[in-house]
PDB file of N, CA and C in Angstrom:
ATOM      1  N   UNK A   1       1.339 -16.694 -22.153  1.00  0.00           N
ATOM      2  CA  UNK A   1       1.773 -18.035 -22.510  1.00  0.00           C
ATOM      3  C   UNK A   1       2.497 -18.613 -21.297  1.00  0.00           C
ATOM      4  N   UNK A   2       2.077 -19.758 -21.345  1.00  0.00           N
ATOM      5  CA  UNK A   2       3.202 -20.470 -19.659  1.00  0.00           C
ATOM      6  C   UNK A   2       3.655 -21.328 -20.021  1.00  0.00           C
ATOM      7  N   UNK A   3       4.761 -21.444 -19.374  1.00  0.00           N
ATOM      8  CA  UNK A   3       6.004 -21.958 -19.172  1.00  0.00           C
ATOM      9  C   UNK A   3       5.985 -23.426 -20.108  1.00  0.00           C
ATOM     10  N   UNK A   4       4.964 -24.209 -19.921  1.00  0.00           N
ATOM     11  CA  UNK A   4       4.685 -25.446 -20.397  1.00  0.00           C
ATOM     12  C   UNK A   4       4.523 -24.921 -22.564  1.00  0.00           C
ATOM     13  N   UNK A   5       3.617 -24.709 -22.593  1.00  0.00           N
ATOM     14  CA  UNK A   5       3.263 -23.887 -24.192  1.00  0.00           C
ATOM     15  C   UNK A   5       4.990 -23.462 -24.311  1.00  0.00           C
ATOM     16  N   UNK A   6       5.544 -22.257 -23.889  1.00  0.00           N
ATOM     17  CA  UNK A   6       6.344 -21.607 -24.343  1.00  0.00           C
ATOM     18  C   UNK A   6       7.613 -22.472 -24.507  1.00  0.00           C
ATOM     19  N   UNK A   7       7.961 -23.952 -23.926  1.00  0.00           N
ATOM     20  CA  UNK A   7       8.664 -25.352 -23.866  1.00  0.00           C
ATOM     21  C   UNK A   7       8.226 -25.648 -25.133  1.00  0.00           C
ATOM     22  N   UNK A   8       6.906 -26.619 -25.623  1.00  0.00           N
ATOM     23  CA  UNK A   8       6.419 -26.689 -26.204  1.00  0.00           C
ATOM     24  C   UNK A   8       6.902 -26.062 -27.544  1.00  0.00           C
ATOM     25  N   UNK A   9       6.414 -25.339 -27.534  1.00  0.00           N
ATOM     26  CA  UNK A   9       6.686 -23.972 -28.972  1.00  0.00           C
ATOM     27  C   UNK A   9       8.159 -24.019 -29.320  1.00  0.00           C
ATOM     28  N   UNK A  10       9.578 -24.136 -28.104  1.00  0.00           N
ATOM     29  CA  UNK A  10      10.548 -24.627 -28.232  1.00  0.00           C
ATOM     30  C   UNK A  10      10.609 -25.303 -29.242  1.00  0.00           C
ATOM     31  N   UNK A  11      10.243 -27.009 -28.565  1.00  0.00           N
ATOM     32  CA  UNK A  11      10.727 -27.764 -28.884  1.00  0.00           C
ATOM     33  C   UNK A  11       9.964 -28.374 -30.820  1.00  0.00           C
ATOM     34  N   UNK A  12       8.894 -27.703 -31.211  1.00  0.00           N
ATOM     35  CA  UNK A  12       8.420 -27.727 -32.329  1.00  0.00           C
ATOM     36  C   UNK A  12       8.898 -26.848 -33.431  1.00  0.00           C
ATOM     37  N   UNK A  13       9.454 -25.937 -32.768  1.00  0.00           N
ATOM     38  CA  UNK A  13      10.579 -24.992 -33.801  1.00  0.00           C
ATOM     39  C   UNK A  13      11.836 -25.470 -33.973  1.00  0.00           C
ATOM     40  N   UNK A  14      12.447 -26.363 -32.580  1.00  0.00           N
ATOM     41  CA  UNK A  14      13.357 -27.359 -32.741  1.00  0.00           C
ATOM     42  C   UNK A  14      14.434 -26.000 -32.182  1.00  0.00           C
ATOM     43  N   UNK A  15      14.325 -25.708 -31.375  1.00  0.00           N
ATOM     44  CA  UNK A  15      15.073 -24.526 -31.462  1.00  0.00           C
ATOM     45  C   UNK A  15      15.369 -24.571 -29.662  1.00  0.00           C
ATOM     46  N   UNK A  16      16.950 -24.440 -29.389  1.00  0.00           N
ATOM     47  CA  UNK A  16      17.508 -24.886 -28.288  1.00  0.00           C
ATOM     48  C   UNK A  16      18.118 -23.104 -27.980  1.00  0.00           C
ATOM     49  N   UNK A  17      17.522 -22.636 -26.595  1.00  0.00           N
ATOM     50  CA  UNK A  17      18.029 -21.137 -26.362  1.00  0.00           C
ATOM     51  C   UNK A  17      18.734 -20.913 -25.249  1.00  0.00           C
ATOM     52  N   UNK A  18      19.325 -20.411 -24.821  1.00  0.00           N
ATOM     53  CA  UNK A  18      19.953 -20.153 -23.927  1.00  0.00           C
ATOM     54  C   UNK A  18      18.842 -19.684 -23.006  1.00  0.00           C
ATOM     55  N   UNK A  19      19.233 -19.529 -21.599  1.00  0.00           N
ATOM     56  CA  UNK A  19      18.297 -18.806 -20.192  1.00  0.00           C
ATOM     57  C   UNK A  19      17.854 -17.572 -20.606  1.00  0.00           C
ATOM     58  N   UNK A  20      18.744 -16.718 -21.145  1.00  0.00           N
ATOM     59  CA  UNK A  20      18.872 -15.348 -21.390  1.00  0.00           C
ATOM     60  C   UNK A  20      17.517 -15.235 -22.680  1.00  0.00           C
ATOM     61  N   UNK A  21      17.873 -15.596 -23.514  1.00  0.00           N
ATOM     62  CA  UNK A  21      17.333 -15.940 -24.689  1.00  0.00           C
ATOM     63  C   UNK A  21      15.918 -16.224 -24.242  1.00  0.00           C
ATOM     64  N   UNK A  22      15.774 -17.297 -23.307  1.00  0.00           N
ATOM     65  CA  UNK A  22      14.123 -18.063 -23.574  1.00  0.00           C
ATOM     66  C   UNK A  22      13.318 -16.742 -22.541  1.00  0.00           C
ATOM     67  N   UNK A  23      14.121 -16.017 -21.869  1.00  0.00           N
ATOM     68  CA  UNK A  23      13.209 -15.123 -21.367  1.00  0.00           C
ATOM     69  C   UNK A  23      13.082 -13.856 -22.335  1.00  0.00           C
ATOM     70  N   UNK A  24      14.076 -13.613 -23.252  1.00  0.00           N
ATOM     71  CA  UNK A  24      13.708 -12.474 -23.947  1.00  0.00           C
ATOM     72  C   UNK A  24      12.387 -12.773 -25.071  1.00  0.00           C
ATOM     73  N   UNK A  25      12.728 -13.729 -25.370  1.00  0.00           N
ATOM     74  CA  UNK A  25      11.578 -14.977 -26.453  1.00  0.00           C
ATOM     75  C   UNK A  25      10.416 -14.889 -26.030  1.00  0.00           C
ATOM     76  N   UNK A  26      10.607 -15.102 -24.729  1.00  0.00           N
ATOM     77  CA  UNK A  26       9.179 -15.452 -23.817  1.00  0.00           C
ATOM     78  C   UNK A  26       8.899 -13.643 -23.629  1.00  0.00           C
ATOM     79  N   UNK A  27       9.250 -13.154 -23.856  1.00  0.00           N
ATOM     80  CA  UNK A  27       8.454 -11.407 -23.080  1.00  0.00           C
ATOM     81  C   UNK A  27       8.264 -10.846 -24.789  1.00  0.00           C
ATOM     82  N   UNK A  28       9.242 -10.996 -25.962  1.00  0.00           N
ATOM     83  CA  UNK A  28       8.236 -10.685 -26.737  1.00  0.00           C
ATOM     84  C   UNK A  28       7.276 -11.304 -27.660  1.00  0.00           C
ATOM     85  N   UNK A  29       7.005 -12.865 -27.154  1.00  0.00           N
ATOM     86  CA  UNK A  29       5.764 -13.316 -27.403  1.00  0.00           C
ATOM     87  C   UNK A  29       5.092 -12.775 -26.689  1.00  0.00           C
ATOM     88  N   UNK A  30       4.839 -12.385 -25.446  1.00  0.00           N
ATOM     89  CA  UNK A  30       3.749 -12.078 -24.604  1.00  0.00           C
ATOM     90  C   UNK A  30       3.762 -11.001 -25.320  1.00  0.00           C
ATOM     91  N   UNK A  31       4.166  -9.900 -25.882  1.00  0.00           N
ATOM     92  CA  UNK A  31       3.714  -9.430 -26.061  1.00  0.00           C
ATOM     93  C   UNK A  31       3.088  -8.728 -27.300  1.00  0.00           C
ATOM     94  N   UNK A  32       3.730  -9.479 -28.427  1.00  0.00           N
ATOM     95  CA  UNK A  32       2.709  -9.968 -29.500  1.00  0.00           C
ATOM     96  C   UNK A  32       1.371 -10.262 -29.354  1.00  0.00           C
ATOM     97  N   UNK A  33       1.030 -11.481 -28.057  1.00  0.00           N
ATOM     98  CA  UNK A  33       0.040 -12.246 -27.673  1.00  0.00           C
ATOM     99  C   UNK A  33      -0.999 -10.688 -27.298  1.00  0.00           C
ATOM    100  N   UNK A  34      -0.563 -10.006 -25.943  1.00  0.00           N
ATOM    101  CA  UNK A  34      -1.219  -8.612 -25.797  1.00  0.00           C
ATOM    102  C   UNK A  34      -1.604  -8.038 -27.084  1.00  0.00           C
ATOM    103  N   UNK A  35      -0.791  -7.248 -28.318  1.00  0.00           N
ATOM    104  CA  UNK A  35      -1.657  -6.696 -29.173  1.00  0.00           C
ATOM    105  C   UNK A  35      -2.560  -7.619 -29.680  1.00  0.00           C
ATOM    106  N   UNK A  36      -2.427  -8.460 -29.965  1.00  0.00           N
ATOM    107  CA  UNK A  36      -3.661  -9.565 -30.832  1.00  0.00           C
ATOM    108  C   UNK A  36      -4.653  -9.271 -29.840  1.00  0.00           C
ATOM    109  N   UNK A  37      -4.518  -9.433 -28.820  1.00  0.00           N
ATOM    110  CA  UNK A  37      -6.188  -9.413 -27.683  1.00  0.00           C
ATOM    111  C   UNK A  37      -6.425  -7.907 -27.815  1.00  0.00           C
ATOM    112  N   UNK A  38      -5.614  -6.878 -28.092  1.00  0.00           N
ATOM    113  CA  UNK A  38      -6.050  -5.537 -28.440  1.00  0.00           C
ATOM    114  C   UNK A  38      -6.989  -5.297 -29.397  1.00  0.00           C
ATOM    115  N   UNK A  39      -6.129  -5.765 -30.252  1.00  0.00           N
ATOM    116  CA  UNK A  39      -6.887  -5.855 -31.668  1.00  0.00           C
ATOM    117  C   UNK A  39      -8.158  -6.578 -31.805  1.00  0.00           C
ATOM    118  N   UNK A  40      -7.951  -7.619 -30.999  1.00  0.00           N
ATOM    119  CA  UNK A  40      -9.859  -8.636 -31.097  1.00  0.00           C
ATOM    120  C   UNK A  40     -10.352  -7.645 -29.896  1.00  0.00           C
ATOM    121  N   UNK A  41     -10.370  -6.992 -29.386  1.00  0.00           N
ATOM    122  CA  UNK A  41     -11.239  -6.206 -28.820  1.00  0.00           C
ATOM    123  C   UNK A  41     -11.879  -5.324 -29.777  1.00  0.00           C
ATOM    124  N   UNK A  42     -11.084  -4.542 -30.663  1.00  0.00           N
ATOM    125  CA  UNK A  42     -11.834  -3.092 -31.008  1.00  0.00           C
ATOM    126  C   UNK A  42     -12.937  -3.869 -32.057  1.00  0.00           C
ATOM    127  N   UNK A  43     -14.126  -2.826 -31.781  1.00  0.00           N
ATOM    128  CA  UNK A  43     -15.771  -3.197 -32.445  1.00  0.00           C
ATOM    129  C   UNK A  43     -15.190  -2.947 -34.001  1.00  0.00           C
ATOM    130  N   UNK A  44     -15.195  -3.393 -34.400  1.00  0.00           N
ATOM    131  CA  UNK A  44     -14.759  -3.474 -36.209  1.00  0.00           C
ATOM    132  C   UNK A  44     -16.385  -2.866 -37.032  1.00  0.00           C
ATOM    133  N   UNK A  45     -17.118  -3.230 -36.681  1.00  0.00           N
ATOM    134  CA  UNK A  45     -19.173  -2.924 -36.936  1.00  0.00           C
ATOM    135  C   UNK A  45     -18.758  -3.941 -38.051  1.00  0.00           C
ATOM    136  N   UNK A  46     -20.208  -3.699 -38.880  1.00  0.00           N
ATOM    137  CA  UNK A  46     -21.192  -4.752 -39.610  1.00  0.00           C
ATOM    138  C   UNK A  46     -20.536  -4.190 -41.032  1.00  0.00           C
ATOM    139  N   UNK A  47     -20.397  -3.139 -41.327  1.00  0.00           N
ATOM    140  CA  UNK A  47     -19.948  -2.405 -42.071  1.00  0.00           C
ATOM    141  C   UNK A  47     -18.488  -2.791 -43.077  1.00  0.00           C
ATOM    142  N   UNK A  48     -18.820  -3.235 -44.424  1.00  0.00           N
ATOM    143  CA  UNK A  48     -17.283  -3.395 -45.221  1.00  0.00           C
ATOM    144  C   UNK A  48     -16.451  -2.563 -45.137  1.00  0.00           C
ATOM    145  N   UNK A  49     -15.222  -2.534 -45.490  1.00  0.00           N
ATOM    146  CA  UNK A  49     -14.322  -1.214 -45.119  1.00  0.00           C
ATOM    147  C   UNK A  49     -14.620  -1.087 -46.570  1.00  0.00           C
ATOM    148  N   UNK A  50     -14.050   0.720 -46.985  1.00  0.00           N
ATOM    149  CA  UNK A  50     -14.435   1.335 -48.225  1.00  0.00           C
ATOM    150  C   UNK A  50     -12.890   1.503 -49.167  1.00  0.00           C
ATOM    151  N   UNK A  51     -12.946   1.205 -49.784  1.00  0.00           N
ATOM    152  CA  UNK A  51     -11.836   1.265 -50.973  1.00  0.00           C
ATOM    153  C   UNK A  51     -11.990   2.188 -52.145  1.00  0.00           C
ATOM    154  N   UNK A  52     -11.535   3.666 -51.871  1.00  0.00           N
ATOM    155  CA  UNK A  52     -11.908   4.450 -52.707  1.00  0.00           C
ATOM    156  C   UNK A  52     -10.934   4.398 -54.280  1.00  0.00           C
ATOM    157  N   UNK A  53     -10.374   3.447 -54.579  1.00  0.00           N
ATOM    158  CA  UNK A  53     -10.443   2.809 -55.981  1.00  0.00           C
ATOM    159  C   UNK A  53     -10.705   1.603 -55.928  1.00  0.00           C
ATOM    160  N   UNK A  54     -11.733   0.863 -57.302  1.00  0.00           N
ATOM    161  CA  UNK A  54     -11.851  -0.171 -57.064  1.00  0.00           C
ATOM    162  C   UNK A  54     -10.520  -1.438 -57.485  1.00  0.00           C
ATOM    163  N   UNK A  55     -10.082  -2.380 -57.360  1.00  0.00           N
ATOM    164  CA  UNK A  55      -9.286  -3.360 -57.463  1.00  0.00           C
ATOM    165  C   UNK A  55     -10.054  -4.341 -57.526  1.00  0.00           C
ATOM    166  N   UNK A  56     -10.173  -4.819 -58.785  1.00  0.00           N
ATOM    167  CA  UNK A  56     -10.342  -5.757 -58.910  1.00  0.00           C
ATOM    168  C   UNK A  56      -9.603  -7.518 -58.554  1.00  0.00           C
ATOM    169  N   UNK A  57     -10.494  -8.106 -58.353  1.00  0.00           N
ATOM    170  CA  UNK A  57      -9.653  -9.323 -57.989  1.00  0.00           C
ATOM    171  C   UNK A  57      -9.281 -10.386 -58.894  1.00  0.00           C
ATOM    172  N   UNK A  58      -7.922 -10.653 -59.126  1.00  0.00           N
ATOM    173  CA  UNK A  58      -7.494 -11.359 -59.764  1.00  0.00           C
ATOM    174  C   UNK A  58      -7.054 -12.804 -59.119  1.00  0.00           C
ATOM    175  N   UNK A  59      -7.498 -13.887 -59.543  1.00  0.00           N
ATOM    176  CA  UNK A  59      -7.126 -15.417 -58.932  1.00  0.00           C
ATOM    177  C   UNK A  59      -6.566 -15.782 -60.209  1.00  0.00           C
ATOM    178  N   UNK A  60      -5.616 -16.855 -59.707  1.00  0.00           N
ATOM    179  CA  UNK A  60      -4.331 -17.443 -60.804  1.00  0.00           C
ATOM    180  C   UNK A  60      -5.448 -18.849 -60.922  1.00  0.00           C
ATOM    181  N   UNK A  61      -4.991 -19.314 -62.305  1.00  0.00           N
ATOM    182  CA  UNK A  61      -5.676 -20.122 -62.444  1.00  0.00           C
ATOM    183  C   UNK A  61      -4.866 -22.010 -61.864  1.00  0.00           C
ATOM    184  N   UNK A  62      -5.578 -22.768 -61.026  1.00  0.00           N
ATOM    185  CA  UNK A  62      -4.940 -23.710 -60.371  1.00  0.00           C
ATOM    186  C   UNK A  62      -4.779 -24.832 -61.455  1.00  0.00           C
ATOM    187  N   UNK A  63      -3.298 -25.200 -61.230  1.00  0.00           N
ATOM    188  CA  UNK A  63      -3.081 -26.197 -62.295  1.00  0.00           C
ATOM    189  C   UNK A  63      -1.939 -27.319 -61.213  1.00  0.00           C
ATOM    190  N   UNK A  64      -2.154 -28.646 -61.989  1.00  0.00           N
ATOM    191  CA  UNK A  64      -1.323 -29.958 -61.281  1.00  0.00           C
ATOM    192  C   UNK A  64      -0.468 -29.852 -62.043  1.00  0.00           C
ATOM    193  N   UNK A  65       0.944 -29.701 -61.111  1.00  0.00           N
ATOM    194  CA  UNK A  65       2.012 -30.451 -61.338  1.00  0.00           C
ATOM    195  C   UNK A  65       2.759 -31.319 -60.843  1.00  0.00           C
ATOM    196  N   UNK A  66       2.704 -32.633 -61.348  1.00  0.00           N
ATOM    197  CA  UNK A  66       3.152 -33.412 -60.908  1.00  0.00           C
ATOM    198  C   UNK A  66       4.774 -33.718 -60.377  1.00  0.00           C
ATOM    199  N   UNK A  67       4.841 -33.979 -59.146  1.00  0.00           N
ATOM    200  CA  UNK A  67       6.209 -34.345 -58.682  1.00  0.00           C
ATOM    201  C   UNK A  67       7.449 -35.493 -59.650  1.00  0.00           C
ATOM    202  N   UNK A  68       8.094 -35.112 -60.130  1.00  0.00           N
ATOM    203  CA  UNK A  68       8.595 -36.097 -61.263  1.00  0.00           C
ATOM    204  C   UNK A  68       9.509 -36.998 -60.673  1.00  0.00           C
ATOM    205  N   UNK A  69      10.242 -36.773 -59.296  1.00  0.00           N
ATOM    206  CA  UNK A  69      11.246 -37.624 -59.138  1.00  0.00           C
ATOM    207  C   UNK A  69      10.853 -38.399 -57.578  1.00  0.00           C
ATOM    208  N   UNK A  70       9.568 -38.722 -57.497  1.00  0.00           N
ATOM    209  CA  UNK A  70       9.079 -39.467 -55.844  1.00  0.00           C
ATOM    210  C   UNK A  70      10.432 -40.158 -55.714  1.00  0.00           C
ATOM    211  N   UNK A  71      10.740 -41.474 -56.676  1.00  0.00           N
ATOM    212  CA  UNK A  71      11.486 -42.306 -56.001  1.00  0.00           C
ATOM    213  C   UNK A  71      12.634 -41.887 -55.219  1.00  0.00           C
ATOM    214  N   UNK A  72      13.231 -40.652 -55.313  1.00  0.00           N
ATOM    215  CA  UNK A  72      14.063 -39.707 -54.799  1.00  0.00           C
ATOM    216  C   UNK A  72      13.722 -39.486 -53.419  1.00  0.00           C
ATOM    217  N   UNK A  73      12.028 -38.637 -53.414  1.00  0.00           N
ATOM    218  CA  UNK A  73      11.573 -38.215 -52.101  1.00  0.00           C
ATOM    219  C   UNK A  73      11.029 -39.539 -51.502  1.00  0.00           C
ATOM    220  N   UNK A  74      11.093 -40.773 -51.905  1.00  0.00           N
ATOM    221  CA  UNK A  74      11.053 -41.929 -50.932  1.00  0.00           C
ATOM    222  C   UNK A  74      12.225 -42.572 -50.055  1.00  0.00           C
ATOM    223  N   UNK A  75      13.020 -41.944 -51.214  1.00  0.00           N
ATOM    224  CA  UNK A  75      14.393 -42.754 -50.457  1.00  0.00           C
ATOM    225  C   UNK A  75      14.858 -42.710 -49.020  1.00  0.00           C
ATOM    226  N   UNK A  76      14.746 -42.320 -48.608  1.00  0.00           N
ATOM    227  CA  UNK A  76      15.258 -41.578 -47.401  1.00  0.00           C
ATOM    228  C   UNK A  76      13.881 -41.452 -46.356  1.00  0.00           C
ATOM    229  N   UNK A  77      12.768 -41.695 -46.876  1.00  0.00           N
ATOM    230  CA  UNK A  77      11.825 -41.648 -45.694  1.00  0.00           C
ATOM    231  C   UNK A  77      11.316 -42.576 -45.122  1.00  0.00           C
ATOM    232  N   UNK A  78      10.620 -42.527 -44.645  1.00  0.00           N
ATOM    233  CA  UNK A  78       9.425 -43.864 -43.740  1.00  0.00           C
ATOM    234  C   UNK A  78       8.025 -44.224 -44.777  1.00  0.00           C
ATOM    235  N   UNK A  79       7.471 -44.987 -45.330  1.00  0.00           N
ATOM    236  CA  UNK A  79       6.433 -45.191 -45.931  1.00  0.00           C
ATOM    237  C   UNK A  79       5.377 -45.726 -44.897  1.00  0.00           C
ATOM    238  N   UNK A  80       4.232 -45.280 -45.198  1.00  0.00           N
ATOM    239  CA  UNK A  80       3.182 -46.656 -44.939  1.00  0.00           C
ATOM    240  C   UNK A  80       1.820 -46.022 -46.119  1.00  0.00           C
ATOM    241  N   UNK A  81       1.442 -47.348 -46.672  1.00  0.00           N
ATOM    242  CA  UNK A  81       0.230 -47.056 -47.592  1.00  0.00           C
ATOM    243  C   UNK A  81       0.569 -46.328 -48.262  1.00  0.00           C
ATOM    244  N   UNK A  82       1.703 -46.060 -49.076  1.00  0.00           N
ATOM    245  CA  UNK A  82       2.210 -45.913 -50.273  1.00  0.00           C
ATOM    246  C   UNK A  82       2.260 -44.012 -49.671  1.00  0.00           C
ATOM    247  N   UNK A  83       2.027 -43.876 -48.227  1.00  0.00           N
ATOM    248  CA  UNK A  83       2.203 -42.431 -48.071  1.00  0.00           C
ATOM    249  C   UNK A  83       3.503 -42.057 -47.234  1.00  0.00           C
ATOM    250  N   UNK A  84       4.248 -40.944 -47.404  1.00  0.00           N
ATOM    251  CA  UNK A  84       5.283 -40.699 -46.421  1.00  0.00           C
ATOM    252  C   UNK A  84       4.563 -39.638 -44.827  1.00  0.00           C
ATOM    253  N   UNK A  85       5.746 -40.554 -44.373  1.00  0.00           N
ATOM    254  CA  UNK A  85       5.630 -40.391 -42.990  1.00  0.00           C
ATOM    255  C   UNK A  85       6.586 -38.784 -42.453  1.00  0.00           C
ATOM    256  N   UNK A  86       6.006 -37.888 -42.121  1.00  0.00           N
ATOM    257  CA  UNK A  86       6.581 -37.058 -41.027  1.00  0.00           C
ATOM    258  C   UNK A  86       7.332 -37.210 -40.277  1.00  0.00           C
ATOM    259  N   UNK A  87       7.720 -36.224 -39.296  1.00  0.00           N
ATOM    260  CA  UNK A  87       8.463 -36.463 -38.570  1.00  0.00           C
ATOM    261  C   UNK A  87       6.884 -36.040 -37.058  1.00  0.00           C
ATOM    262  N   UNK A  88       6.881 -36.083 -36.000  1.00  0.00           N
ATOM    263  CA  UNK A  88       5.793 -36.645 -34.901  1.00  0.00           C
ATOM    264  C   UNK A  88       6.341 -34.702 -34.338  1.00  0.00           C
ATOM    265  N   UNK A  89       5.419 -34.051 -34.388  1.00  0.00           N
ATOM    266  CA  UNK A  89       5.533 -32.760 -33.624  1.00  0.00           C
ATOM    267  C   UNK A  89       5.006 -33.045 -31.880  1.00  0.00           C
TER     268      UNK A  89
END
């Protein structure tokens, strides 16, 4: 990761570090970043992995619930087109 990204990544976490800090930050992202490229290296094959009990899969069933108090979560924000506005990453 360089210098520019690892600023970046800073300033979207919102997160202000000391010298000391942004280099310890910065060496163990890198090296997070290293195992991940480890890991997308090894040949995985074509092959499902085997689960010698089966588990079945359970999904929750999706239901709407509606937000009851918007005028609350409007108060305080930015609108446009009846949608709220973010804050700009």
């Amino acid at each position: 990761m360089d210098e520019q990204e690892f600023d970046r990544l800073l300033k979207v976490a919102r997160l202000k570090l000391s010298e000391s800090e942004k280099k310890t930050i910065k060496r163990d992202i890198d090296e997070v970043i290293r195992y991940f490229d480890k890991i997308a290296g090894v040949a995985a094959g074509d092959d499902p992995s085997y689960q010698p009990i089966r588990v079945p899969t359970r999904f929750r069933e999706d239901r709407v619930i509606p937000f009851k108090d918007v005028e609350l979560l409007k108060k305080g924000s930015k609108l446009r087109e009846g949608y709220i506005i973010g804050p700009k990453l």
